[in-house]
Protein backbone atom coordinates (compact mmCIF):
# COMPACT_ATOMS: atom_id res chain seq x y z
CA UNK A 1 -22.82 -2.42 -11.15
CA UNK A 2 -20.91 0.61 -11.44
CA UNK A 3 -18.75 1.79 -14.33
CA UNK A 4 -15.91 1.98 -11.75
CA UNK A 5 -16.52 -1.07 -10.34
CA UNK A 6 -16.38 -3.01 -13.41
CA UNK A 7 -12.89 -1.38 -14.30
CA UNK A 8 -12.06 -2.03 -10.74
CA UNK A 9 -12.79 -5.70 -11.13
CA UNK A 10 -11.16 -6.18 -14.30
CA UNK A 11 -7.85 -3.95 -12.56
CA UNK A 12 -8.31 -6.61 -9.76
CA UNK A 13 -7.87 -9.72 -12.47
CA UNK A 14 -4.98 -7.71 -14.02
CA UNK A 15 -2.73 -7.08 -11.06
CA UNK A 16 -3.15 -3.68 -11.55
CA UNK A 17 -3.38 -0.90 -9.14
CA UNK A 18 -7.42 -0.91 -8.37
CA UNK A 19 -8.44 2.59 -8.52
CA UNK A 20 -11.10 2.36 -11.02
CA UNK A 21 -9.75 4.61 -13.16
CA UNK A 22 -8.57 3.30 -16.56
CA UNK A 23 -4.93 4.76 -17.02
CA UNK A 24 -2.23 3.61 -18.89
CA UNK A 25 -0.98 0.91 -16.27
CA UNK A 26 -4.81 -0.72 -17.37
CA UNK A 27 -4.47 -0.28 -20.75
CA UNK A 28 -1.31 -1.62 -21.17
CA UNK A 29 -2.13 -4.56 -19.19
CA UNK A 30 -4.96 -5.05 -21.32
CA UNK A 31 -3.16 -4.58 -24.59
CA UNK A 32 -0.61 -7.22 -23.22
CA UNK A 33 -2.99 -10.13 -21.83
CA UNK A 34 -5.00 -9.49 -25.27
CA UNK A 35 -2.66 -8.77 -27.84
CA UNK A 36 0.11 -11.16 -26.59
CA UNK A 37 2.71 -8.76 -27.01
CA UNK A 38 5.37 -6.41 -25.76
CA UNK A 39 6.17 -3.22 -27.33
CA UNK A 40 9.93 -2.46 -27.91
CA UNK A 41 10.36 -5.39 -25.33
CA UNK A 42 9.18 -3.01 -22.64
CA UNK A 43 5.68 -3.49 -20.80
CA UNK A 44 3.10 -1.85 -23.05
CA UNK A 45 2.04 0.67 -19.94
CA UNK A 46 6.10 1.84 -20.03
CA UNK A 47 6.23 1.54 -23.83
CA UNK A 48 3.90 4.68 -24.88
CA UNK A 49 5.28 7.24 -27.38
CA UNK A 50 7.86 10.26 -26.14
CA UNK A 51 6.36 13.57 -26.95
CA UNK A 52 7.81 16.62 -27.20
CA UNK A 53 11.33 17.73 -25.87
CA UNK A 54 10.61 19.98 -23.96
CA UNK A 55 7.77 17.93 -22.05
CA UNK A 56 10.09 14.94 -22.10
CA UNK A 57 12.95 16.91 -20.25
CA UNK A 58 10.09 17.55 -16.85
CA UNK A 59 9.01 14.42 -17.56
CA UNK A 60 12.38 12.48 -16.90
CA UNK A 61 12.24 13.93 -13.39
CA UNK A 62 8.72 12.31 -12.52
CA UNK A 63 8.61 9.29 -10.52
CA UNK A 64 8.73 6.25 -13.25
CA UNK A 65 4.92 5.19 -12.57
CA UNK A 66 3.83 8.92 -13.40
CA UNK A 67 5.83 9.17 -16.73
CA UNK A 68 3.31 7.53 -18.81
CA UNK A 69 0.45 9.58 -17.37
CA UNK A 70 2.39 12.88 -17.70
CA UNK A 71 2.40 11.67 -21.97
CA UNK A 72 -1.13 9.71 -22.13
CA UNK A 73 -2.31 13.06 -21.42
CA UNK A 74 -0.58 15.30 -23.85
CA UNK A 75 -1.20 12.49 -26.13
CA UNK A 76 -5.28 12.65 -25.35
CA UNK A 77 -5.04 16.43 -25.71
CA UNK A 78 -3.93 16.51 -28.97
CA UNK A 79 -6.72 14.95 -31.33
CA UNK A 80 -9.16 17.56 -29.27
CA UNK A 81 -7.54 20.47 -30.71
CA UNK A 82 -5.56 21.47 -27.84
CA UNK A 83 -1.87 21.40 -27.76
CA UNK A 84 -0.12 21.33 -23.99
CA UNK A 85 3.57 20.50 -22.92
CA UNK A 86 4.75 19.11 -19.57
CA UNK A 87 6.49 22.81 -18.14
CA UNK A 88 6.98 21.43 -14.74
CA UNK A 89 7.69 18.49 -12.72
CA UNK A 90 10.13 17.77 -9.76
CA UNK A 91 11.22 20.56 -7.97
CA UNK A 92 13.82 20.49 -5.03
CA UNK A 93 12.66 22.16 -1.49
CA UNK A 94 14.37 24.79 -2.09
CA UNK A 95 12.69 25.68 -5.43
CA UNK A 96 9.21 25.11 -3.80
CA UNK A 97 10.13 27.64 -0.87
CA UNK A 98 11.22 30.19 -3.55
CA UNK A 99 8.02 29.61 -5.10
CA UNK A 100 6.45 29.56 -1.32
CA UNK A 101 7.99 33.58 -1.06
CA UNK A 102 6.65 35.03 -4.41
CA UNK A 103 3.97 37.77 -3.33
CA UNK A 104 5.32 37.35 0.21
CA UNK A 105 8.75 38.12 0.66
CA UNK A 106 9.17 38.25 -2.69
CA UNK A 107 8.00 40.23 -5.85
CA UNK A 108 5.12 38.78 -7.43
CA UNK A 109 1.78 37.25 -6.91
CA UNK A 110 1.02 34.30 -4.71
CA UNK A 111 1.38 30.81 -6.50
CA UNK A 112 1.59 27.69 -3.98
CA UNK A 113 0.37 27.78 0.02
CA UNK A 114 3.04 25.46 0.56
CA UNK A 115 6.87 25.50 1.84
CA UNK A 116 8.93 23.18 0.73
CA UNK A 117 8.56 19.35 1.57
CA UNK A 118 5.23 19.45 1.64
CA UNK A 119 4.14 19.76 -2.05
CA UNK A 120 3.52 16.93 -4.28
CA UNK A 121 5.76 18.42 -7.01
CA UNK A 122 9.02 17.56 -4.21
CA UNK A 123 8.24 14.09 -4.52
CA UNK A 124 7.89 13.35 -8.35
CA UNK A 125 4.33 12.51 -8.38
CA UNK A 126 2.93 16.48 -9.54
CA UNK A 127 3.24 17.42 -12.68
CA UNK A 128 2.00 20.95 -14.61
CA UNK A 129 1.41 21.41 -18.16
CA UNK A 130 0.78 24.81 -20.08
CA UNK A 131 -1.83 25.56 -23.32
CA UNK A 132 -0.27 26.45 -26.26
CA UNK A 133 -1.49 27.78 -29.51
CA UNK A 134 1.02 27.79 -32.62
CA UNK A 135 3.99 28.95 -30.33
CA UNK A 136 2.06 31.00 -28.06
CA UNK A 137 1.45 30.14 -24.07
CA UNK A 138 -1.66 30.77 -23.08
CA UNK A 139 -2.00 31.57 -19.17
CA UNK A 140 -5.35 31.56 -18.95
CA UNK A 141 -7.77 29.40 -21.16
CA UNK A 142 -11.15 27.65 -21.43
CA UNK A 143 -8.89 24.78 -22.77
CA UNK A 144 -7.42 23.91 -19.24
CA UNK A 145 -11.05 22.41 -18.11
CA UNK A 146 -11.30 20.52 -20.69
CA UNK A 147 -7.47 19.36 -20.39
CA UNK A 148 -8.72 18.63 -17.05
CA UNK A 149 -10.99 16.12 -17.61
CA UNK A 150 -8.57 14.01 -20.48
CA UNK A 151 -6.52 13.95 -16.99
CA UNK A 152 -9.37 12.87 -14.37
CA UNK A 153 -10.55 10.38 -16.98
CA UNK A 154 -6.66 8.73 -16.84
CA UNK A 155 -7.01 8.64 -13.07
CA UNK A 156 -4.99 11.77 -12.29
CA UNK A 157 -6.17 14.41 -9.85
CA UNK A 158 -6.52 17.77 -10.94
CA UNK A 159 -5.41 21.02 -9.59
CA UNK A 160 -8.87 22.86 -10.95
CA UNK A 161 -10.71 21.41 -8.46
CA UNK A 162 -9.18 22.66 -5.43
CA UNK A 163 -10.52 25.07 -3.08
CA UNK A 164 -7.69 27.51 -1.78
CA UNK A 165 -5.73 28.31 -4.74
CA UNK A 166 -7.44 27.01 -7.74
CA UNK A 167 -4.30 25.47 -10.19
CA UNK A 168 -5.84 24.89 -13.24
CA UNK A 169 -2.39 23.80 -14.97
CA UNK A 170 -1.57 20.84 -11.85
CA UNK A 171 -1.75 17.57 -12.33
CA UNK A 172 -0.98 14.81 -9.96
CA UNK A 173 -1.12 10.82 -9.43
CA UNK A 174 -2.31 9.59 -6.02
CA UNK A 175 -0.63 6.32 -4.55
CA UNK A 176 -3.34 3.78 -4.07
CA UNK A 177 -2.05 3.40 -0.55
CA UNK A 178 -3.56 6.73 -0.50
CA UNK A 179 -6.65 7.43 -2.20
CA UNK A 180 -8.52 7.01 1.36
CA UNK A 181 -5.87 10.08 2.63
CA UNK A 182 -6.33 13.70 3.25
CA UNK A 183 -4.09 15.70 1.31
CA UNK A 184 -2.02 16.37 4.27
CA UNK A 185 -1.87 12.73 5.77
CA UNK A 186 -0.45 11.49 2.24
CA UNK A 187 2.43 14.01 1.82
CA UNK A 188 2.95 13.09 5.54
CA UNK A 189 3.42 9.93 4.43
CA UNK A 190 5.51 11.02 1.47
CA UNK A 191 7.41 12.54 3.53
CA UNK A 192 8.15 9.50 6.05
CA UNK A 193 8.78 7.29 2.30
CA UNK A 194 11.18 9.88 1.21
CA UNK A 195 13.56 10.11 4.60
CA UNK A 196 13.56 6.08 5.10
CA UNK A 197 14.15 5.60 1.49
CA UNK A 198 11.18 3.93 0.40
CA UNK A 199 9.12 3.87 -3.14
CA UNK A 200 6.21 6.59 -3.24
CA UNK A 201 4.22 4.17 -5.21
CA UNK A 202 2.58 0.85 -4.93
């Protein structure tokens, strides 16, 4: 048996989302059936430490089942040497499509290939996170891979591994009603969740 597949079977027996991918919703969930107890009387998975301010303020605007992932993974960062803050999370349309005209109609380079509506930041589920060393951002930085896999290793897909604009910083948590879903057919979807009012996640 698989590594996933055993974390997917003991997800299964939890109640948890089954994505075999041991995130904070498993570990609290574990913590609770083992340990017997709640944490602040919230659900150990909801219950992990705040970080820092500035992270906290972009990560208030996150859907509530990406919060904990947005701090697990400054959180994981940290003992590795590498110090990161949450600099982005939901944006409105109209902030992605003034992103979307930077280096087109716009002054500046070329950051997103998408118009507003159609990127996972519009929906609360995206998040992006900068390097920092002392008090100094660091745009570009071997640190970012590895920051990349502390995130894949929560169960969050990362923006390094894309094809057409490669967004080492981006961060993101697929529904599990998605993980079988292009790209395009799940912020379809978003999209339909969004205008009848529904939750983006289970």
């Amino acid at each position: 048996m698989r590594i996933d597949e055993m974390i997917a079977a003991v997800q299964q027996v939890l109640g948890v989302d089954v994505d075999g991918k041991p995130g904070p919703q498993t570990w609290g969930a574990l913590y609770e059936r083992l340990v017997h107890k709640k944490i602040a009387n919230q659900a150990p998975a909801e219950a992990i430490a705040m970080v820092d301010a500035r992270s906290e303020k972009n990560i208030a605007t996150l859907q509530p089942e990406v919060r904990p992932m947005a701090r697990a993974l400054v959180q994981k960062a940290a003992p590795q040497g590498i110090t990161i803050q949450v600099i982005s999370g939901l944006r409105t349309d109209a902030e992605q499509d003034k992103l979307y005209a930077q280096g087109r109609t716009d002054p500046g380079k070329i950051v997103t290939n998408v118009r507003g509506g159609y990127s996972n930041h519009n929906f609360g589920i995206a998040f992006d996170v900068a390097v920092f060393e002392g008090s100094k951002y660091l745009d570009r930085s071997t640190k970012y891979k590895a920051v990349g896999a502390l995130g894949m290793d929560l169960g969050l897909e990362w923006g390094g591994n894309w094809k057409t604009i490669v967004d080492q910083p981006h961060f993101q948590l697929r529904p599990v009603w998605a993980l079988k879903l292009s790209e395009s057919e799940m912020v379809a979807e978003l999209r339909n969740r969004r205008a009848a009012g529904k939750p983006f996640y289970p």
